[in-house]
Protein backbone atom coordinates (compact mmCIF):
# COMPACT_ATOMS: atom_id res chain seq x y z
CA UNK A 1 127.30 120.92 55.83
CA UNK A 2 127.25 116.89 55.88
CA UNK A 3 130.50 116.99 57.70
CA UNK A 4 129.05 119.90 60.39
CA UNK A 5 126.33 117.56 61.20
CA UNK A 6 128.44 114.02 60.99
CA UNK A 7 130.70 115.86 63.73
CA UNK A 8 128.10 117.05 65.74
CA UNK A 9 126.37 113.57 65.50
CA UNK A 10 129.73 111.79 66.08
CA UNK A 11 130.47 114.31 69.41
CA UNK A 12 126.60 113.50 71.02
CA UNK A 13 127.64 109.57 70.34
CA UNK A 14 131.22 109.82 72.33
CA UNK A 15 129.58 111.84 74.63
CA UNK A 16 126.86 109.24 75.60
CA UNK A 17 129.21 106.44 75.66
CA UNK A 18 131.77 108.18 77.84
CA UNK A 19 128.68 108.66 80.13
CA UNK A 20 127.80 104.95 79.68
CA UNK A 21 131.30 104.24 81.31
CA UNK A 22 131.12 106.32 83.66
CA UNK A 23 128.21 104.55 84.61
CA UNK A 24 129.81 100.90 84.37
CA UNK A 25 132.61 102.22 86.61
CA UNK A 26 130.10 103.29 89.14
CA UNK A 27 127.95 100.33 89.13
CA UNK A 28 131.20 98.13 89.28
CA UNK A 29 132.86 99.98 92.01
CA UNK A 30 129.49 99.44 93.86
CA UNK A 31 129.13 96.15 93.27
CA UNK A 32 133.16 95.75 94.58
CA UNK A 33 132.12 97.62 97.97
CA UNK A 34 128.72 95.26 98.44
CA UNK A 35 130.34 92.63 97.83
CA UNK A 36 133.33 93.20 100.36
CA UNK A 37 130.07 94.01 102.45
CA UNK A 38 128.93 90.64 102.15
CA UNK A 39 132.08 89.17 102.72
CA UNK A 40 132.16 90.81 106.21
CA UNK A 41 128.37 89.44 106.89
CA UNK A 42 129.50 86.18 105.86
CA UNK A 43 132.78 86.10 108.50
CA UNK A 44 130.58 87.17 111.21
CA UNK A 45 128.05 84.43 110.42
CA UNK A 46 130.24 82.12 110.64
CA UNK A 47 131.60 82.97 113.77
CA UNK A 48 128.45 83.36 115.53
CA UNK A 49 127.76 80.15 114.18
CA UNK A 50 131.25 78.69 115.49
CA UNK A 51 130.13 80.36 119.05
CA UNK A 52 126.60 79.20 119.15
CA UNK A 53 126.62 75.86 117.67
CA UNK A 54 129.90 73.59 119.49
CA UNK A 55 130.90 70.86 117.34
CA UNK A 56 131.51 67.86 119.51
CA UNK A 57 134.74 67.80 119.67
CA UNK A 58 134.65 71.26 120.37
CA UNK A 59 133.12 71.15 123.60
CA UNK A 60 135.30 72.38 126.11
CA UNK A 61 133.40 73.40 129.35
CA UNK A 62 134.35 70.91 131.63
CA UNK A 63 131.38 69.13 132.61
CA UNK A 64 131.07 65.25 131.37
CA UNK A 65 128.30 65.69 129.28
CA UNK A 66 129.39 65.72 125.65
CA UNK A 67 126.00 66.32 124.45
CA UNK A 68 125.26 70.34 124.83
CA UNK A 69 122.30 70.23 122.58
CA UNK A 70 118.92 68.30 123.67
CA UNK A 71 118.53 65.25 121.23
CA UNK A 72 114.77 65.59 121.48
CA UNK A 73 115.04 69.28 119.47
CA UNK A 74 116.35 67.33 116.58
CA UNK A 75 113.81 64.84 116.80
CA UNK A 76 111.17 67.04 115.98
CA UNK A 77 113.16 68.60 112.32
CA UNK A 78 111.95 67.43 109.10
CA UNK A 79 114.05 66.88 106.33
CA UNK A 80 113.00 67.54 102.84
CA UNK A 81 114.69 67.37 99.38
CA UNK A 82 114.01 70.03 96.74
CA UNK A 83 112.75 68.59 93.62
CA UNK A 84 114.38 71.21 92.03
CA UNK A 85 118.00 71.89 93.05
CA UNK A 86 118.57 68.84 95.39
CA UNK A 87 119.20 70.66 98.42
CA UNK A 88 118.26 69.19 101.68
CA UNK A 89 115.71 71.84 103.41
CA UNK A 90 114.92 71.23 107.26
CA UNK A 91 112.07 72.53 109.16
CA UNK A 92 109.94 72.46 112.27
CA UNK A 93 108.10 68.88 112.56
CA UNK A 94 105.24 71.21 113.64
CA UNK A 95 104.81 73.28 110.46
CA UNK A 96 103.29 69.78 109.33
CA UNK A 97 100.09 69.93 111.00
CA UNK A 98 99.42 73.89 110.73
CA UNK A 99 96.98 74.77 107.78
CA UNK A 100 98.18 76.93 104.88
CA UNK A 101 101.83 76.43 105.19
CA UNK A 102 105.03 76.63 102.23
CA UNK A 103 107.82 75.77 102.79
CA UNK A 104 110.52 77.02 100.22
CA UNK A 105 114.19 76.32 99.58
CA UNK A 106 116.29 78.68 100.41
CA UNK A 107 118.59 78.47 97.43
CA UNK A 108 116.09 78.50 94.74
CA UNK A 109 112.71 79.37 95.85
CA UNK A 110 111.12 76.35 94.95
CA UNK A 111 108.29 74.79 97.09
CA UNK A 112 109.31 71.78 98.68
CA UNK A 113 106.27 71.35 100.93
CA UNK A 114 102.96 72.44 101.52
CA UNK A 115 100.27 71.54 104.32
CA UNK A 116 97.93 70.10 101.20
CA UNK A 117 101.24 67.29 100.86
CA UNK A 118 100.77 66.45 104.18
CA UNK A 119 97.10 66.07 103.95
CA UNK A 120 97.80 63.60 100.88
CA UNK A 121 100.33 61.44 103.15
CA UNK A 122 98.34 61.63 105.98
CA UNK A 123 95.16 59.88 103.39
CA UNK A 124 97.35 57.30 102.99
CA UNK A 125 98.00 56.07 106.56
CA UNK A 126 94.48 56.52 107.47
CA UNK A 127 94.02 53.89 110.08
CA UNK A 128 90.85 52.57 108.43
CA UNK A 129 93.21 52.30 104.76
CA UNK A 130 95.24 49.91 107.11
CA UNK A 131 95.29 46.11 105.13
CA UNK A 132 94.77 43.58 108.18
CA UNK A 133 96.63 40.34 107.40
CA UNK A 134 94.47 37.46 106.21
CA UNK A 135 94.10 34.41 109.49
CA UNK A 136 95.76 31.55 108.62
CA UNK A 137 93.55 28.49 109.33
């Protein structure tokens, strides 16, 4: 009778683990299809990007002016290091001045700015903090 139930219990355990790879062969043939997926996303990223954003030596329409982009757009980016993975994040200079603002890397979710770190900077060049220089005499 031991043996009756040992090969009953011993059919129920293949059984489960032949439907446990099953399930791995699912999973990893879905994983292989979103990931060719993302592949595709990423080569037509990149060639919007090569489209919309002209190196300069790739500018090719004739004119004399080498600079297609207005410099005063990139005036107005901030650039901000994340204190967590090192990764330069850039912004809108203008997100500085609205109230209740995050800004968060977008490799690892950390914060790398708030409007309250603003607030703190902008204490500090308070132009009554300013130190005027002693007159010499």
């Amino acid at each position: 009778m031991t043996e009756g139930r040992n090969g009953f219990l011993f059919a129920k355990v293949l059984q489960i683990l032949e439907d446990m790879a099953q399930e791995v062969d699912e999973l990893a043939q879905a994983q292989d299809e979103l990931e060719e997926y993302l592949q595709e996303v990423d080569y037509d990223l990149a060639y919007l990007e090569d489209e919309l954003f002209l190196d300069d030596d790739d500018h090719v329409c004739g004119c004399d002016d080498d600079d297609e982009w207005d410099d005063s757009d990139e005036d107005s980016l901030v650039e901000v290091e994340c204190p967590v993975c090192e990764d330069i994040v850039t912004f809108d200079e203008d997100f500085l001045f609205d109230e209740g603002v995050q800004i968060r890397c977008p490799r690892c979710d950390a914060v790398v700015f708030e409007t309250a770190d603003f607030e703190e900077l902008n204490d500090l060049f308070d132009e009554d903090d300013v130190l005027e220089e002693p007159d010499e005499d």
